[in-house]
Protein backbone atom coordinates (compact mmCIF):
# COMPACT_ATOMS: atom_id res chain seq x y z
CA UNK A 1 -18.05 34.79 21.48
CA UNK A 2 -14.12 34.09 19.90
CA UNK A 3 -11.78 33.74 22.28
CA UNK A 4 -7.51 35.23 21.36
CA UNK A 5 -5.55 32.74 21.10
CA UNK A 6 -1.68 33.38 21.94
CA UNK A 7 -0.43 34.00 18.46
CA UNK A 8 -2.98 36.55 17.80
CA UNK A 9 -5.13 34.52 15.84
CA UNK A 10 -8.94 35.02 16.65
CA UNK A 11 -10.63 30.84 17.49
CA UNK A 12 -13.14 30.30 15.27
CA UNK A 13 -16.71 29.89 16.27
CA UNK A 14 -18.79 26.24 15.80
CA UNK A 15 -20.76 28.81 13.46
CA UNK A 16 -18.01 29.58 11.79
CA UNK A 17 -16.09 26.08 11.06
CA UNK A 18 -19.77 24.44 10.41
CA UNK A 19 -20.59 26.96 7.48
CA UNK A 20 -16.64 26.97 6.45
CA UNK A 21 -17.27 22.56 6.07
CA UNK A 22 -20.61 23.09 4.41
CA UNK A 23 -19.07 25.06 1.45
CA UNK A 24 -16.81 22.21 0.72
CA UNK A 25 -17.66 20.77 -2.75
CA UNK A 26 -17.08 17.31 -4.09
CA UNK A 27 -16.64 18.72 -7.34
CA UNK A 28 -15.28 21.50 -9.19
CA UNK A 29 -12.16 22.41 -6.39
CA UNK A 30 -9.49 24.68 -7.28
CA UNK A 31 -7.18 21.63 -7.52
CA UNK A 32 -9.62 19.79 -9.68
CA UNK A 33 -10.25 22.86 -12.34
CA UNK A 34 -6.22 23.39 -12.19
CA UNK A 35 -5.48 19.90 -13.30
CA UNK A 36 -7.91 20.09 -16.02
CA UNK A 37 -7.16 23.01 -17.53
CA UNK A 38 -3.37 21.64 -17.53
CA UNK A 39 -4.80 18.11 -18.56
CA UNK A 40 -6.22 19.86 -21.65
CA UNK A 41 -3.41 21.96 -22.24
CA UNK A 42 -1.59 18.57 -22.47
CA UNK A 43 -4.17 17.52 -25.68
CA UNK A 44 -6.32 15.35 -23.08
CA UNK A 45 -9.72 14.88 -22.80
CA UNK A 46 -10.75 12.90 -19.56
CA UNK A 47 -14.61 11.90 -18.54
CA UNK A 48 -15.22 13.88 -15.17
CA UNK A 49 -16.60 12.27 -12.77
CA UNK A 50 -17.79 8.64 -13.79
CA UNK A 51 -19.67 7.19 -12.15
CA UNK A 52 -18.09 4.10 -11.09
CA UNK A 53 -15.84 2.84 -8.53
CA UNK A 54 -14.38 5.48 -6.15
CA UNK A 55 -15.83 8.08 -8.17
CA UNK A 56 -12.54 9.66 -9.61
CA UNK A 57 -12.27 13.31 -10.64
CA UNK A 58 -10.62 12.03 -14.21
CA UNK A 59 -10.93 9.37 -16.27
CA UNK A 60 -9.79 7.41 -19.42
CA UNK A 61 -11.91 4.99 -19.92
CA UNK A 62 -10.17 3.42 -23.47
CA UNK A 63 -7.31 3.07 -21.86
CA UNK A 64 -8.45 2.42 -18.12
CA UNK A 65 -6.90 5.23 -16.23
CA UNK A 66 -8.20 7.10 -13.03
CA UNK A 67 -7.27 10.21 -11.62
CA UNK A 68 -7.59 11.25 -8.05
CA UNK A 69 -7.33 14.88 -6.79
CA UNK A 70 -7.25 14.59 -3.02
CA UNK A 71 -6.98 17.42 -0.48
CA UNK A 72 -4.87 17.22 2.27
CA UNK A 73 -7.81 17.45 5.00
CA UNK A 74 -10.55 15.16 3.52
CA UNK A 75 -8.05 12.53 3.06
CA UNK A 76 -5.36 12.75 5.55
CA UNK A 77 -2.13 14.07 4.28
CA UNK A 78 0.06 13.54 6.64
CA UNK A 79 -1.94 11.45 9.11
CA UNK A 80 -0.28 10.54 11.71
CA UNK A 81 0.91 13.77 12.64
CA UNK A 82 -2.29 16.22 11.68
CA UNK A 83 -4.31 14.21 13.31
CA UNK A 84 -3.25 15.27 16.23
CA UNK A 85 -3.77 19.17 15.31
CA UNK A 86 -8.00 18.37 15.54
CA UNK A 87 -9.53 20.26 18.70
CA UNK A 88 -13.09 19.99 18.06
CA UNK A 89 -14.93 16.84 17.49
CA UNK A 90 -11.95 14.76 17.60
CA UNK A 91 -14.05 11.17 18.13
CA UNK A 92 -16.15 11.83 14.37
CA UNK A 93 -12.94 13.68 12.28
CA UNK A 94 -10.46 10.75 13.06
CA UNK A 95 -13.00 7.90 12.28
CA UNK A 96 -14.33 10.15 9.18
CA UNK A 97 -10.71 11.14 7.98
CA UNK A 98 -9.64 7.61 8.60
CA UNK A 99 -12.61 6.06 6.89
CA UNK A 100 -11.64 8.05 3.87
CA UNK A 101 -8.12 6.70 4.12
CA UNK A 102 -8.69 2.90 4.30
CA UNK A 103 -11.52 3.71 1.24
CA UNK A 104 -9.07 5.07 -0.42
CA UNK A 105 -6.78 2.26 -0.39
CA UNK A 106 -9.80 -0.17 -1.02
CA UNK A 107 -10.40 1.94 -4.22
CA UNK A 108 -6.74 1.88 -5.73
CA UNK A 109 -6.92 -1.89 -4.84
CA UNK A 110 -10.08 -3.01 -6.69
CA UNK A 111 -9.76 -0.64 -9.27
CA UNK A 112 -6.01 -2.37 -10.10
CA UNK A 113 -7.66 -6.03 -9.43
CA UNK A 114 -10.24 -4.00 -12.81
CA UNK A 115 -7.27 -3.49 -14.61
CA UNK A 116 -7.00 0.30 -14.54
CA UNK A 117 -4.07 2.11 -13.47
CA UNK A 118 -4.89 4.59 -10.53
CA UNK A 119 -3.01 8.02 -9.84
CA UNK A 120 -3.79 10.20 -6.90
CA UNK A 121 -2.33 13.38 -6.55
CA UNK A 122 -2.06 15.21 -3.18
CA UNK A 123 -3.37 18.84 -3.27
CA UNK A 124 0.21 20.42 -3.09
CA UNK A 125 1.16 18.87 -5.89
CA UNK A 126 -1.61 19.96 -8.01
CA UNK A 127 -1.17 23.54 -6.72
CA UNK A 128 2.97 23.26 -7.05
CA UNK A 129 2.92 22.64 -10.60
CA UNK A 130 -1.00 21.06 -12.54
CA UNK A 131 1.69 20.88 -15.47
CA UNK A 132 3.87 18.22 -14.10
CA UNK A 133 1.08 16.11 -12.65
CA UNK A 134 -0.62 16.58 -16.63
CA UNK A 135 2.23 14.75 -17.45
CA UNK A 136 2.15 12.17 -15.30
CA UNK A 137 -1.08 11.37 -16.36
CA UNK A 138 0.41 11.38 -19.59
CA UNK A 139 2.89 8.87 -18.89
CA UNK A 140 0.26 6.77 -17.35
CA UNK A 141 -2.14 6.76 -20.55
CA UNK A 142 1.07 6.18 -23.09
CA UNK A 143 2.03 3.11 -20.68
CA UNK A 144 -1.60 1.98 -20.90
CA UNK A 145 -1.87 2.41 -24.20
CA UNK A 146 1.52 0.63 -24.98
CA UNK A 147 0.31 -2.38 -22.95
CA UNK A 148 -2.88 -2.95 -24.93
């Protein structure tokens, strides 16, 4: 049964939201295959996901560089407020969403104390412009390559 909602907008069913959350991949995302495809345009070749530390979407091993593609929802753009936006299950998607948050930053940390430089991109950037964020990464590896 969906219940209206006052903008028009029909509520979801459990159904619904649990099959919508089981088609969520870990790997090959739209923001993921957008960044590649501009990382390659760009004359780069990362290693996808390496296993290792954090399990980045990107990688440059020579010169110690990992690339993050996060989404907004799995880990917690814009926190604080969005949080707030959860009606369902509220108790397990703010311990999950800030589990993923304080791993996060326990990643970028150990990974630095490893000696790789870490970039994370938020989803919005990806989708604004893959091109731009391919050229961060760019950056990144040049600086990394300078310093060795």
């Amino acid at each position: 049964m969906s219940h209206r909602l006052g903008s028009g907008t029909r509520k979801r069913t459990r159904a619904e939201i649990s099959f919508n959350m089981s088609q969520v991949r870990s790997t090959g995302s739209e923001i993921e295959r957008l960044l590649e495809e501009a990382l390659l345009a760009e004359k780069l070749r990362p290693v996808k996901h390496a296993a290792m530390l954090g399990h980045p979407d990107f990688i440059f091993k020579c010169m110690k560089v990992a690339v993050f593609c996060d989404s907004h929802f799995w880990h917690g753009f814009n926190w604080k407020t969005k949080k707030r936006e959860i009606q369902r299950n509220r108790s397990f998607w703010w311990a999950k969403i800030s589990g993923n948050i304080r791993r996060d930053r326990l990643v970028n940390r150990r990974l630095k104390q490893d000696g790789w430089s870490v970039i994370r991109f938020w989803e919005h950037q990806i989708l604004k412009s893959p091109k731009r964020c391919a050229a961060r990464v760019k950056e990144m590896i040049i600086a990394a390559r300078n310093r060795t």
